[in-house]
Each structure stands twice: as C-alpha cells, then as structure tokens.
N, C-alpha and C. Protein backbone atom coordinates (compact mmCIF):
# COMPACT_ATOMS: atom_id res chain seq x y z
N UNK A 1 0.84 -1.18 0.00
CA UNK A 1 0.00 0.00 0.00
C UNK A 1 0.88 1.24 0.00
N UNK A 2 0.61 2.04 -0.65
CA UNK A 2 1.12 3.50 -0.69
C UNK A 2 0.51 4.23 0.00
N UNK A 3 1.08 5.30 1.18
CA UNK A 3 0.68 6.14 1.95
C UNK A 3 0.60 7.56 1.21
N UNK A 4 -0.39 8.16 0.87
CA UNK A 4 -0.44 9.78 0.60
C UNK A 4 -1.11 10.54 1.17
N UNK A 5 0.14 11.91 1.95
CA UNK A 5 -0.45 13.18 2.36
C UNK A 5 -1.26 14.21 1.66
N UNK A 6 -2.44 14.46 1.59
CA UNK A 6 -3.06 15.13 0.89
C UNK A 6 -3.07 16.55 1.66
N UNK A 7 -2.37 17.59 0.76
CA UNK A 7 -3.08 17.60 -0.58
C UNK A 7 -2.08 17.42 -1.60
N UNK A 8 -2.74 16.69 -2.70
CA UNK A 8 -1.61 15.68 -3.22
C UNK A 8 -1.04 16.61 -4.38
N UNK A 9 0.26 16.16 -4.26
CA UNK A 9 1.69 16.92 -5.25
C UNK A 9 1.81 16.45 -6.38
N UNK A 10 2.49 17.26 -7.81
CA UNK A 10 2.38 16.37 -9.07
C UNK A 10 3.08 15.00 -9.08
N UNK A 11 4.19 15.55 -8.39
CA UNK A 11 5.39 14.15 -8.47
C UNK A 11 4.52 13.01 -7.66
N UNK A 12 3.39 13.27 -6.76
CA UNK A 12 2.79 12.21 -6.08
C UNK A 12 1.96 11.46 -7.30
N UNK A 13 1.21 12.47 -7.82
CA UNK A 13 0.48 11.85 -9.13
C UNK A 13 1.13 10.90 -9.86
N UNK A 14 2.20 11.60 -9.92
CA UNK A 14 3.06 11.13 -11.21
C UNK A 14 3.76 9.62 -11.07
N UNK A 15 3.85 9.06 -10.08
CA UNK A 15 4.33 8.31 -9.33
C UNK A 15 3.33 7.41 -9.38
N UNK A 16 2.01 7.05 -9.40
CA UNK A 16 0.85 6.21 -9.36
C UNK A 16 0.58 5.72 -10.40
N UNK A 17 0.41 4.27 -10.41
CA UNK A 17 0.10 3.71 -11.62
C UNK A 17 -1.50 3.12 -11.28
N UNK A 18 -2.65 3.08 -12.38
CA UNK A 18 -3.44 2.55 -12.55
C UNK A 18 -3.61 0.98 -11.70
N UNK A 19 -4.03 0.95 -10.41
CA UNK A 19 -4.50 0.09 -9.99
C UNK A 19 -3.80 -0.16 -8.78
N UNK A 20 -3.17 0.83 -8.20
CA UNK A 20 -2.20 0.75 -6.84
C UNK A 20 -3.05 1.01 -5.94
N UNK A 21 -2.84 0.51 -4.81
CA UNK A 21 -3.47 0.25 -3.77
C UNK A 21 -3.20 1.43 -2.96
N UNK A 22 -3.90 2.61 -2.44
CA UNK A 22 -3.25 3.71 -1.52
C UNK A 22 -3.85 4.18 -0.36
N UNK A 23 -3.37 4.48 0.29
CA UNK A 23 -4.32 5.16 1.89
C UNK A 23 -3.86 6.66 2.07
N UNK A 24 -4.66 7.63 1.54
CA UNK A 24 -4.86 8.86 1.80
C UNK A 24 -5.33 9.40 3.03
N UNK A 25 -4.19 10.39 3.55
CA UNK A 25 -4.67 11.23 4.63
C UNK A 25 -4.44 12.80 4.27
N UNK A 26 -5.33 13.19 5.52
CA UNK A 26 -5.27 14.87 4.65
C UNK A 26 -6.68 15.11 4.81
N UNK A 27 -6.81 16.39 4.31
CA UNK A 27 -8.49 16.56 3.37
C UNK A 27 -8.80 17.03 2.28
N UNK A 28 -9.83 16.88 2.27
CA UNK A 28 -10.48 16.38 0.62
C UNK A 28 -11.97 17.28 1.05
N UNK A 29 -12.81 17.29 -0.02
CA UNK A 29 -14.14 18.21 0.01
C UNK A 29 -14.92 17.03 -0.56
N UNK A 30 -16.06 17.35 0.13
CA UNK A 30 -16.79 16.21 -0.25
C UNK A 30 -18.36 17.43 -1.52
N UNK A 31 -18.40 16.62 -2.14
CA UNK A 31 -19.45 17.05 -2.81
C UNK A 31 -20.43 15.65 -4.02
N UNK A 32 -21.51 16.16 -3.98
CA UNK A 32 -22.41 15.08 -5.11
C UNK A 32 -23.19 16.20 -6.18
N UNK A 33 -23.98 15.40 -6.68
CA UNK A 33 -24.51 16.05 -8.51
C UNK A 33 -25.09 17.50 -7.88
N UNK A 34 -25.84 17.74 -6.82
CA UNK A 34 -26.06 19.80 -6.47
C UNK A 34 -25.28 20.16 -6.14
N UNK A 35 -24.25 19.66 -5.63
CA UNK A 35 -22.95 21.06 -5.06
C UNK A 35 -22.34 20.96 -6.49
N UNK A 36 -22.08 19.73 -7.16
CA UNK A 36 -21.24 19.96 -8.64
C UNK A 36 -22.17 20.79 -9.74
N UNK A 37 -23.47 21.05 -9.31
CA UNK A 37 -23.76 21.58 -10.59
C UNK A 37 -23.86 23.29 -10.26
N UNK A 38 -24.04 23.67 -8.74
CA UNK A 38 -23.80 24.79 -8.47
C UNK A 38 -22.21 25.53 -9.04
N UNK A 39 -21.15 24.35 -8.37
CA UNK A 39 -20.02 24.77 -8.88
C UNK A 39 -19.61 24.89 -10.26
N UNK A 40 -20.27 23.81 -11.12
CA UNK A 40 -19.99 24.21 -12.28
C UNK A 40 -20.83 25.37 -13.00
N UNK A 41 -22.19 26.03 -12.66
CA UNK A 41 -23.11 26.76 -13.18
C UNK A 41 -22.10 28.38 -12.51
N UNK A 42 -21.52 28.19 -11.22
CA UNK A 42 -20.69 29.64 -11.18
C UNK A 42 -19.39 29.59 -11.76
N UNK A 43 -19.20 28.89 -12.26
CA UNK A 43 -17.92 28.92 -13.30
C UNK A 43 -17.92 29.61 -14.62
N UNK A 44 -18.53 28.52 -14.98
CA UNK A 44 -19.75 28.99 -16.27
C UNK A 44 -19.71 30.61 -16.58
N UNK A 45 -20.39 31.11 -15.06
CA UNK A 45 -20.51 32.81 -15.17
C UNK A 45 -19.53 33.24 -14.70
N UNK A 46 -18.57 32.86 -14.44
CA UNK A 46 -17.44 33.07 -13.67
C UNK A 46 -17.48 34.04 -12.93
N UNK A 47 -18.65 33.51 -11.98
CA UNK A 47 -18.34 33.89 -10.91
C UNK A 47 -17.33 33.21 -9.83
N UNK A 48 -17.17 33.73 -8.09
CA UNK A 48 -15.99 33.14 -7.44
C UNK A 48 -16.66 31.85 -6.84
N UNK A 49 -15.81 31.17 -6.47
CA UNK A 49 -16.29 29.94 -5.85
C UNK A 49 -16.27 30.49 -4.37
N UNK A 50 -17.41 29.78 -3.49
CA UNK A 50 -17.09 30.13 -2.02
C UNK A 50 -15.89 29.17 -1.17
N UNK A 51 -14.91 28.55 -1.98
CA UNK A 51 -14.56 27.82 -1.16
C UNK A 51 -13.00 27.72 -2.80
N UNK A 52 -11.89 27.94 -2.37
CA UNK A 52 -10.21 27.86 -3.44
C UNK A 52 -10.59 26.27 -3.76
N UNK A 53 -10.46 25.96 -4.79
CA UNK A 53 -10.49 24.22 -5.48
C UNK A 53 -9.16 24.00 -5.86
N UNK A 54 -8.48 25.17 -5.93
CA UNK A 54 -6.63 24.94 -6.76
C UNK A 54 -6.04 23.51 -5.66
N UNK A 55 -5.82 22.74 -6.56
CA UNK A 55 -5.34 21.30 -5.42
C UNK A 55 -6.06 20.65 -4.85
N UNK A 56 -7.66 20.62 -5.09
CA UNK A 56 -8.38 19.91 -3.87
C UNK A 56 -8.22 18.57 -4.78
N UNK A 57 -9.01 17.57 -3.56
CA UNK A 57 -9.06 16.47 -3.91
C UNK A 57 -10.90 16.32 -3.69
N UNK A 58 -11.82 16.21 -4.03
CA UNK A 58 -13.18 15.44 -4.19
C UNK A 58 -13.75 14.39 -4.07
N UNK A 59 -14.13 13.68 -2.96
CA UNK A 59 -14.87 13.12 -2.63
C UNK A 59 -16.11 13.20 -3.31
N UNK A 60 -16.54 12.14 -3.76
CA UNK A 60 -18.11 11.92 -4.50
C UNK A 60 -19.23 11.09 -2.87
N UNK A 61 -19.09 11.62 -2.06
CA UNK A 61 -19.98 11.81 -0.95
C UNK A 61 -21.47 12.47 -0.67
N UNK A 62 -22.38 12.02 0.05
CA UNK A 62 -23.56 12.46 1.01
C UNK A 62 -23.02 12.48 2.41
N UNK A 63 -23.15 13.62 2.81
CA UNK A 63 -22.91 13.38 4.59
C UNK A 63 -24.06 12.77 5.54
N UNK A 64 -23.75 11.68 5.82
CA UNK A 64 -24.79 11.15 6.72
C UNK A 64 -24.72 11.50 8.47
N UNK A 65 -26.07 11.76 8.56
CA UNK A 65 -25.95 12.23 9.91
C UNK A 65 -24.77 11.40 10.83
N UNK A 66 -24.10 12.21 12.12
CA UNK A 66 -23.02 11.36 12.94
C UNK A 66 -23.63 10.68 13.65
N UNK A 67 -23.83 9.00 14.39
CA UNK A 67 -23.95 8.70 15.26
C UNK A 67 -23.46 9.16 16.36
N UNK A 68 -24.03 8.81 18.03
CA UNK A 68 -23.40 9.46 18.93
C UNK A 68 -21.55 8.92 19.63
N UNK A 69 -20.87 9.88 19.25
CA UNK A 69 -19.88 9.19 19.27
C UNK A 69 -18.92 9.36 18.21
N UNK A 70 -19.68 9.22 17.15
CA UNK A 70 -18.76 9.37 16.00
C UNK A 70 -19.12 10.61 15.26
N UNK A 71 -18.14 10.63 14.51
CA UNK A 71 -17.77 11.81 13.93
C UNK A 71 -18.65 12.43 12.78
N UNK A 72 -19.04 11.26 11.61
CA UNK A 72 -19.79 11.27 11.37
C UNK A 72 -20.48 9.94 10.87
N UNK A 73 -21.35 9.83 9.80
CA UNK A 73 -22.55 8.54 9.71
C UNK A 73 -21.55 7.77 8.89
N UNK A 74 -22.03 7.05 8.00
CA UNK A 74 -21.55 5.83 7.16
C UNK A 74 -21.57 6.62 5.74
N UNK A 75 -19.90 6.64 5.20
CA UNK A 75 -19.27 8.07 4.50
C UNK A 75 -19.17 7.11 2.75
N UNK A 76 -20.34 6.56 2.22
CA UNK A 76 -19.74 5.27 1.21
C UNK A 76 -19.72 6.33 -0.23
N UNK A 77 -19.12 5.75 -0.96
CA UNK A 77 -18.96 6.79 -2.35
C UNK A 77 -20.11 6.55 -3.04
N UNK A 78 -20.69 7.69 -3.90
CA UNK A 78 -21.35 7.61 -5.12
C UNK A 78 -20.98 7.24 -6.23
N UNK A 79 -21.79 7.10 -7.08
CA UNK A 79 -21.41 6.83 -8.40
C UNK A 79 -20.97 7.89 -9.12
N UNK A 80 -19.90 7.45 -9.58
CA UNK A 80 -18.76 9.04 -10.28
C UNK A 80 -19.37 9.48 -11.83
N UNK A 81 -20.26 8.67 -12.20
CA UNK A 81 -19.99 8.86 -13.99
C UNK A 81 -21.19 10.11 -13.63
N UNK A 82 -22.23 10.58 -12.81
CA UNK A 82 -22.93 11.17 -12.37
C UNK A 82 -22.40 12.80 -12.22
N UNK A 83 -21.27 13.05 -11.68
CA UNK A 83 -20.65 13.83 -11.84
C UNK A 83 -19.66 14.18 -13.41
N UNK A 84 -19.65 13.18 -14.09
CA UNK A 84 -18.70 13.44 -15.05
C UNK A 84 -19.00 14.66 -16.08
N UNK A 85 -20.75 15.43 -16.24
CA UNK A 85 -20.43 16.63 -17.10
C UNK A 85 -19.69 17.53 -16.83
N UNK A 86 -19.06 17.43 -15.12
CA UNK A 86 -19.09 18.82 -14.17
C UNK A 86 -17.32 18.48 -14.03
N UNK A 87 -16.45 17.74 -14.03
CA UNK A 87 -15.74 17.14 -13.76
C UNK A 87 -14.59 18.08 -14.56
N UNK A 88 -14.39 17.68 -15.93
CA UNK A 88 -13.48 18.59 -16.94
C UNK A 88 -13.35 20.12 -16.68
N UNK A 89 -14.64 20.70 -16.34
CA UNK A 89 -13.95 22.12 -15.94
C UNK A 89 -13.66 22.36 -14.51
N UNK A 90 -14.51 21.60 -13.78
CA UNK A 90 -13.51 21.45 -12.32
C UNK A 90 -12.07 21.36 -12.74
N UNK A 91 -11.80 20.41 -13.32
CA UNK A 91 -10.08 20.39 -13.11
C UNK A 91 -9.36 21.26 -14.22
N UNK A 92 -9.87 21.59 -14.94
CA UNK A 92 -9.07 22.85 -15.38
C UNK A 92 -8.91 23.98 -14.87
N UNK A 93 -9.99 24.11 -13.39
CA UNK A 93 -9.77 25.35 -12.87
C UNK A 93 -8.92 24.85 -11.29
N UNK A 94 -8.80 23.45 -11.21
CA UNK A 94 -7.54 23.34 -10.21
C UNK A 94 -7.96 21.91 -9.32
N UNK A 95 -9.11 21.13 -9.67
CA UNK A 95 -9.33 20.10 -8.91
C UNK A 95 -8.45 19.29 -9.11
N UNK A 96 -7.50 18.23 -8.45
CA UNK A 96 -6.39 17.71 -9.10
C UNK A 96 -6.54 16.06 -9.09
N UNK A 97 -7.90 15.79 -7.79
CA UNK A 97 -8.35 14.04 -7.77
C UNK A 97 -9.91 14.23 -7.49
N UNK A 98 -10.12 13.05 -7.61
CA UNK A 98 -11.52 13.07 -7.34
C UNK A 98 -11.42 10.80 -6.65
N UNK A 99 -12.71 10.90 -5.79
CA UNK A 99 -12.47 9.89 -5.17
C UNK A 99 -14.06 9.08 -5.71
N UNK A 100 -14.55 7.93 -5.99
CA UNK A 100 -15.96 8.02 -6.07
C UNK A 100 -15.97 5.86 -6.50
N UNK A 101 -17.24 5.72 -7.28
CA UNK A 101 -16.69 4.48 -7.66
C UNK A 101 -17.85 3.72 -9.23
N UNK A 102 -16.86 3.06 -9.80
CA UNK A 102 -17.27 2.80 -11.23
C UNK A 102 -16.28 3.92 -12.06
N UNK A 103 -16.94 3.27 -13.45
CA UNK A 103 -16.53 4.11 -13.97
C UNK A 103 -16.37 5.61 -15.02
N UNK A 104 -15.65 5.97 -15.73
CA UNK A 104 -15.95 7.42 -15.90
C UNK A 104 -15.55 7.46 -17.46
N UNK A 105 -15.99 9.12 -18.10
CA UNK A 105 -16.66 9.03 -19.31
C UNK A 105 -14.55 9.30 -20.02
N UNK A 106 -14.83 8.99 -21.27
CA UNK A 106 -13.68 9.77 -22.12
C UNK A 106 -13.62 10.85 -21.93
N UNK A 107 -13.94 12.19 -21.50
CA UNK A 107 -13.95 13.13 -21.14
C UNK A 107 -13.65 13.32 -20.06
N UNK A 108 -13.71 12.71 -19.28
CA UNK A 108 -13.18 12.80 -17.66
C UNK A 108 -11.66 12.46 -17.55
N UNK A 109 -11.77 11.26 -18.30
CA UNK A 109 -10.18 10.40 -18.62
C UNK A 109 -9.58 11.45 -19.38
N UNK A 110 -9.73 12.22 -20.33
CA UNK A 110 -9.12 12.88 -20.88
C UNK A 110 -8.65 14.11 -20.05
N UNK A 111 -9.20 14.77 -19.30
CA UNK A 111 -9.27 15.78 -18.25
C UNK A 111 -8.14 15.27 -17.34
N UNK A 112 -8.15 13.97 -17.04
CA UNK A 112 -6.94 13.64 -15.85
C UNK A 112 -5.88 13.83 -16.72
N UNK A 113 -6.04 13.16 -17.92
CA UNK A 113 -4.26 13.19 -18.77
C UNK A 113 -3.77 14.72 -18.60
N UNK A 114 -5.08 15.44 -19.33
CA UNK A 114 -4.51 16.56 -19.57
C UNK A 114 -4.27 17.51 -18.28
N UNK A 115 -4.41 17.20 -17.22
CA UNK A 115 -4.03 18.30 -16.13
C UNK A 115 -3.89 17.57 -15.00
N UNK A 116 -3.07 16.54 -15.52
CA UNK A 116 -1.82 15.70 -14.32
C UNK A 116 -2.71 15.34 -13.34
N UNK A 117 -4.33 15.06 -13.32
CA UNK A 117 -4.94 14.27 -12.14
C UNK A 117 -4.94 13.14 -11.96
N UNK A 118 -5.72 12.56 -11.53
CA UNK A 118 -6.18 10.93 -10.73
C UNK A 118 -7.41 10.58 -10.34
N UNK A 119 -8.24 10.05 -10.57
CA UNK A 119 -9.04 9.69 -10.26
C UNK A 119 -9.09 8.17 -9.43
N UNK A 120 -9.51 7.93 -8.04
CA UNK A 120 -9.51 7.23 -6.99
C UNK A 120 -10.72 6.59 -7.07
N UNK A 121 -10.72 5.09 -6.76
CA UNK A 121 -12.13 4.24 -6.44
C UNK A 121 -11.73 3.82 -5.32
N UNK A 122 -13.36 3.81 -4.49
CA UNK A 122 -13.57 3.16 -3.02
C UNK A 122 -14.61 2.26 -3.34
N UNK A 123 -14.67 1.34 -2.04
CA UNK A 123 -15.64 0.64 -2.37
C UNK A 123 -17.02 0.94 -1.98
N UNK A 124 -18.06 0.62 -2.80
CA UNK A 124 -19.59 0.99 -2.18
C UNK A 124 -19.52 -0.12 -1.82
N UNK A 125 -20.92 0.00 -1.00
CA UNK A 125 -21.67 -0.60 0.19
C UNK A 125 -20.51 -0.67 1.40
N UNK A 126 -19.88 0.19 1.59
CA UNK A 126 -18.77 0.23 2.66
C UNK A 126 -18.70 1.52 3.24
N UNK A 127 -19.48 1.98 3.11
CA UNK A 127 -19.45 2.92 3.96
C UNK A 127 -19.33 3.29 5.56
N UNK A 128 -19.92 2.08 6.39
CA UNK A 128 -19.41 2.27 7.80
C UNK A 128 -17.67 2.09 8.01
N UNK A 129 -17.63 1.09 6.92
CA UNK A 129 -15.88 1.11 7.42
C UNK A 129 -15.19 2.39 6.89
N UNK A 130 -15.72 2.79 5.59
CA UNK A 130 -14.76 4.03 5.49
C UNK A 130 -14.83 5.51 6.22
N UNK A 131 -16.25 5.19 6.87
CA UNK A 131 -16.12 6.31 8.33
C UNK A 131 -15.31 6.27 9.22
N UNK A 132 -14.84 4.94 9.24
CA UNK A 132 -13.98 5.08 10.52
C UNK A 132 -12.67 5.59 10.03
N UNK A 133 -12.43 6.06 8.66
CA UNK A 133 -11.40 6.53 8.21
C UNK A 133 -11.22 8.14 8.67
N UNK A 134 -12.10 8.65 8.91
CA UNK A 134 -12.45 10.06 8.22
C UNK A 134 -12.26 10.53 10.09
N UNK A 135 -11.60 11.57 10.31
CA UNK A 135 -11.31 12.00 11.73
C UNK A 135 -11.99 13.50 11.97
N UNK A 136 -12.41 14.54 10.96
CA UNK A 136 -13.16 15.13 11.00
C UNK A 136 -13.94 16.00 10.23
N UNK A 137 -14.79 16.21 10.48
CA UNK A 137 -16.20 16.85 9.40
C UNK A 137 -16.34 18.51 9.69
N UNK A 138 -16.54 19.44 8.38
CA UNK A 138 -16.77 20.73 8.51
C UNK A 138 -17.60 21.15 7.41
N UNK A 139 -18.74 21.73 7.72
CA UNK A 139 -19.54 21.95 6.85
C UNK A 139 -18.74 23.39 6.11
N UNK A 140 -18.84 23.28 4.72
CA UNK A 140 -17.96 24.54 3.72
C UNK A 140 -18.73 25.15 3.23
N UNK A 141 -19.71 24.79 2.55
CA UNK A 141 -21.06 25.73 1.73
C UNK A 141 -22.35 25.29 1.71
N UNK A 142 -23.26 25.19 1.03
CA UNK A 142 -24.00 25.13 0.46
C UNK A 142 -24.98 24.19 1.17
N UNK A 143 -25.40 24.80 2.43
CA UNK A 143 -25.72 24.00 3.97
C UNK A 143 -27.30 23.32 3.75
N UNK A 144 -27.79 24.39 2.27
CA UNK A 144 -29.16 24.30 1.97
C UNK A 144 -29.68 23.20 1.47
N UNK A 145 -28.35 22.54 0.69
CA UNK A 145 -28.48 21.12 -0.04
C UNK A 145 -28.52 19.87 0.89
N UNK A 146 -28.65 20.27 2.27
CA UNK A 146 -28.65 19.15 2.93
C UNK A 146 -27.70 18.05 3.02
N UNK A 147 -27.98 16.82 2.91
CA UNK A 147 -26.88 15.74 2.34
C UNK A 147 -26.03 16.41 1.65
N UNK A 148 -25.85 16.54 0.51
CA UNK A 148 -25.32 16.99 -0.47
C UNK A 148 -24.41 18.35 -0.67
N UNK A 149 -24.50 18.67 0.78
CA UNK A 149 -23.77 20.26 1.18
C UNK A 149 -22.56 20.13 0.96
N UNK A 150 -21.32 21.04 0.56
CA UNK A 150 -19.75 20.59 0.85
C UNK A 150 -19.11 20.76 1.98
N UNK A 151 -18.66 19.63 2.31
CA UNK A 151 -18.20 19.69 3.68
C UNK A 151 -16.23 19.59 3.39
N UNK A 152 -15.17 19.77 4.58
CA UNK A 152 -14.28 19.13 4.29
C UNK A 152 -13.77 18.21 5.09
N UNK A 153 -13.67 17.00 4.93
CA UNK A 153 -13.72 15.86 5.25
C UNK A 153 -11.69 15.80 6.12
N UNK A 154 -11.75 15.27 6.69
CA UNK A 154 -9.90 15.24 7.28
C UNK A 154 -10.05 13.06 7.47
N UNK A 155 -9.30 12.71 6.59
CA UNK A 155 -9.01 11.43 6.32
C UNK A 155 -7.73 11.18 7.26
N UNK A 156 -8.12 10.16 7.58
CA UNK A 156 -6.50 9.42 7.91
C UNK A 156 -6.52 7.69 7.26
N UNK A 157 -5.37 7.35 6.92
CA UNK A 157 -5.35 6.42 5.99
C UNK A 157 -6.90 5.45 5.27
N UNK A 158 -7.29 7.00 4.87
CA UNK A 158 -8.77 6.28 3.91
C UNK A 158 -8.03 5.07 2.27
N UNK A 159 -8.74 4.07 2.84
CA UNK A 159 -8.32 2.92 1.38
C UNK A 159 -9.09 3.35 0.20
N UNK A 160 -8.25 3.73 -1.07
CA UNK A 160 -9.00 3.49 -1.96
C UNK A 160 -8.01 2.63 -3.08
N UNK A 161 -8.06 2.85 -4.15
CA UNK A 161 -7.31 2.35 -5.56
C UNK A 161 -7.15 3.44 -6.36
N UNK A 162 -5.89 3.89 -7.24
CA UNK A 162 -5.61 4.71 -8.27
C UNK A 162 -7.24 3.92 -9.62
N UNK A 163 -7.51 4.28 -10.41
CA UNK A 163 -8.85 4.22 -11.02
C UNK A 163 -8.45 4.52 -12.48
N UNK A 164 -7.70 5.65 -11.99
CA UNK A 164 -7.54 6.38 -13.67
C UNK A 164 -6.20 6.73 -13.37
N UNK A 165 -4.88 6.88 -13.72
CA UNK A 165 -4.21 7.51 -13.62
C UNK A 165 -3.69 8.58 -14.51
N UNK A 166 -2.60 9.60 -14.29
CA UNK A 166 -2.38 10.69 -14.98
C UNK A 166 -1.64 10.35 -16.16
N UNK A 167 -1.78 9.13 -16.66
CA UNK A 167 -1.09 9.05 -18.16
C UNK A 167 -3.08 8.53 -18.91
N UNK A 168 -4.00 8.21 -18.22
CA UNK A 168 -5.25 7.80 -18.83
C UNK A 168 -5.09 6.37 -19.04
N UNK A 169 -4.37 5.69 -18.07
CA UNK A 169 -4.96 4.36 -17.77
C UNK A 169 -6.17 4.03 -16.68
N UNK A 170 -7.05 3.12 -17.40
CA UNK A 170 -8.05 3.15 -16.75
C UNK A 170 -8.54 1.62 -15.91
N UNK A 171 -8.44 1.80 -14.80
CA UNK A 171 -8.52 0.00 -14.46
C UNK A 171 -9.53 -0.44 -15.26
N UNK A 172 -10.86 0.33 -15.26
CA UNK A 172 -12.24 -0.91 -15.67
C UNK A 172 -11.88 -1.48 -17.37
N UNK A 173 -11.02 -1.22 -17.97
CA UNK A 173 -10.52 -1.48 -19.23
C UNK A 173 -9.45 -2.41 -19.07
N UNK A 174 -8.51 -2.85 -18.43
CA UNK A 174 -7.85 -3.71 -17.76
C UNK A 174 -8.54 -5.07 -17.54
C-alpha cells in the first residue's frame, strides 16, 4: 500500500500507476450532482467559488448524519460517472483528484491526462468502514443542499485504488 499526504503533489500523481493500492490522509471536500452543478453553473458565469479548489481532492460523498460518538454517519462513495459533465472544468480550474466508484466518461479520462490528475475508487456498500477513516467533518457551503452540502472531510489512511491515472490508464478497461 502507498501512503499519501493530501493535498496531493504532481510528483505524487506522477508516481501512481493505474491500480495501486493507496491510503490517503489529509483533506479532501466532499461534494455530489447539487454542489457539482452549483459549482460548475458559477464557473460557467465566472463567478468566485465560495470555497479555493486549486489542489483539492473530491470526494463523490452524502454526509450522513453522525452517530453518537462518531464523527460522522456511514461516509460510502457515489457513483462518479454522475458527476462526469461537471468534472473537466472542475479540473481545469484546479481540482487535481476526485475519489468516487465505477466508472468514468472519455472526457473525464481525458481531463486527468490533460491536467496531471487521478481519479480514486472506493468501495460501495462500505461505507461504515470508510467512516472510521475520516477524523473530521466541517460543513464549507452550500448548507441548503442538505446531504449533499460541501463539507471538508480530514481522512486518515482512507483505502482506496488509483482508477484512472495521470497518463489515462483506466482500471475498468484492464
């Protein structure tokens, strides 16, 4: 397993091959299809984002309420291809990974080649275990969307898999 501090560096990218096993710590922003389409609709008008994306990493997340005790609920990924219209100009304006699971369009793949990202798979229906990854929760915007609000998430060795890497290898083609 490969250990990465997020927020992740090119030479870290660069270094990952399609199908490596890694445990990310750090944080990451969690968002699903209303915070991505808000973000991509103020782009669009270019207007500012409420929240710098230069380097983030993305989580394809719902925040589920915290049990008592924990930090927060059962943290399992969405389906990424859901996000994929919103995805390409995210990372041209600085998103550099995205975390989620299945897989994603030629356009998305093309978006990682071209601006040195990565795209990460976790596993669904796993979501209680990958809560116990996640050490703490902060709500960032868009509080109205409920679930779906952006929060930023603080990981400590969260498991996922490289998915796509920054040359556009893609595991589900493998």
């Amino acid at each position: 397993m490969i250990k990465i501090e997020l927020p992740l560096k090119d030479q870290d990218i660069s270094k990952l091959k399609c199908g490596d096993i890694v445990l990310l710590s750090g944080d990451v922003i969690t968002a699903r299809d209303m915070a991505h389409k808000r973000l991509y609709d103020m782009l669009l008008k270019g207007e500012s984002l409420p929240f710098n994306i230069e380097g983030e990493t993305v989580y394809y997340v719902g925040a589920a309420p915290a049990p008592e005790g924990f930090v927060c609920g059962s943290a399992g990924p969405t389906s990424s291809r859901r996000m994929d219209p919103f995805t390409p100009l995210l990372m041209k304006n600085g998103v550099k990974a995205t975390i989620g699971k299945g897989k994603r369009s030629k356009e998305v793949k093309q978006a990682i080649a071209k601006y040195n990202g990565i795209y990460f798979c976790t596993l669904g229906g796993a979501g209680a275990l990958l809560s116990q990854s996640i050490t703490k929760t902060q709500l960032i915007c868009f509080g109205d969307l409920g679930t779906e609000a952006v929060y930023r998430y603080t990981l400590k060795d969260f498991p996922c898999i490289a998915g796509i890497d920054c040359n556009g290898n893609d595991i589900f083609e493998k």
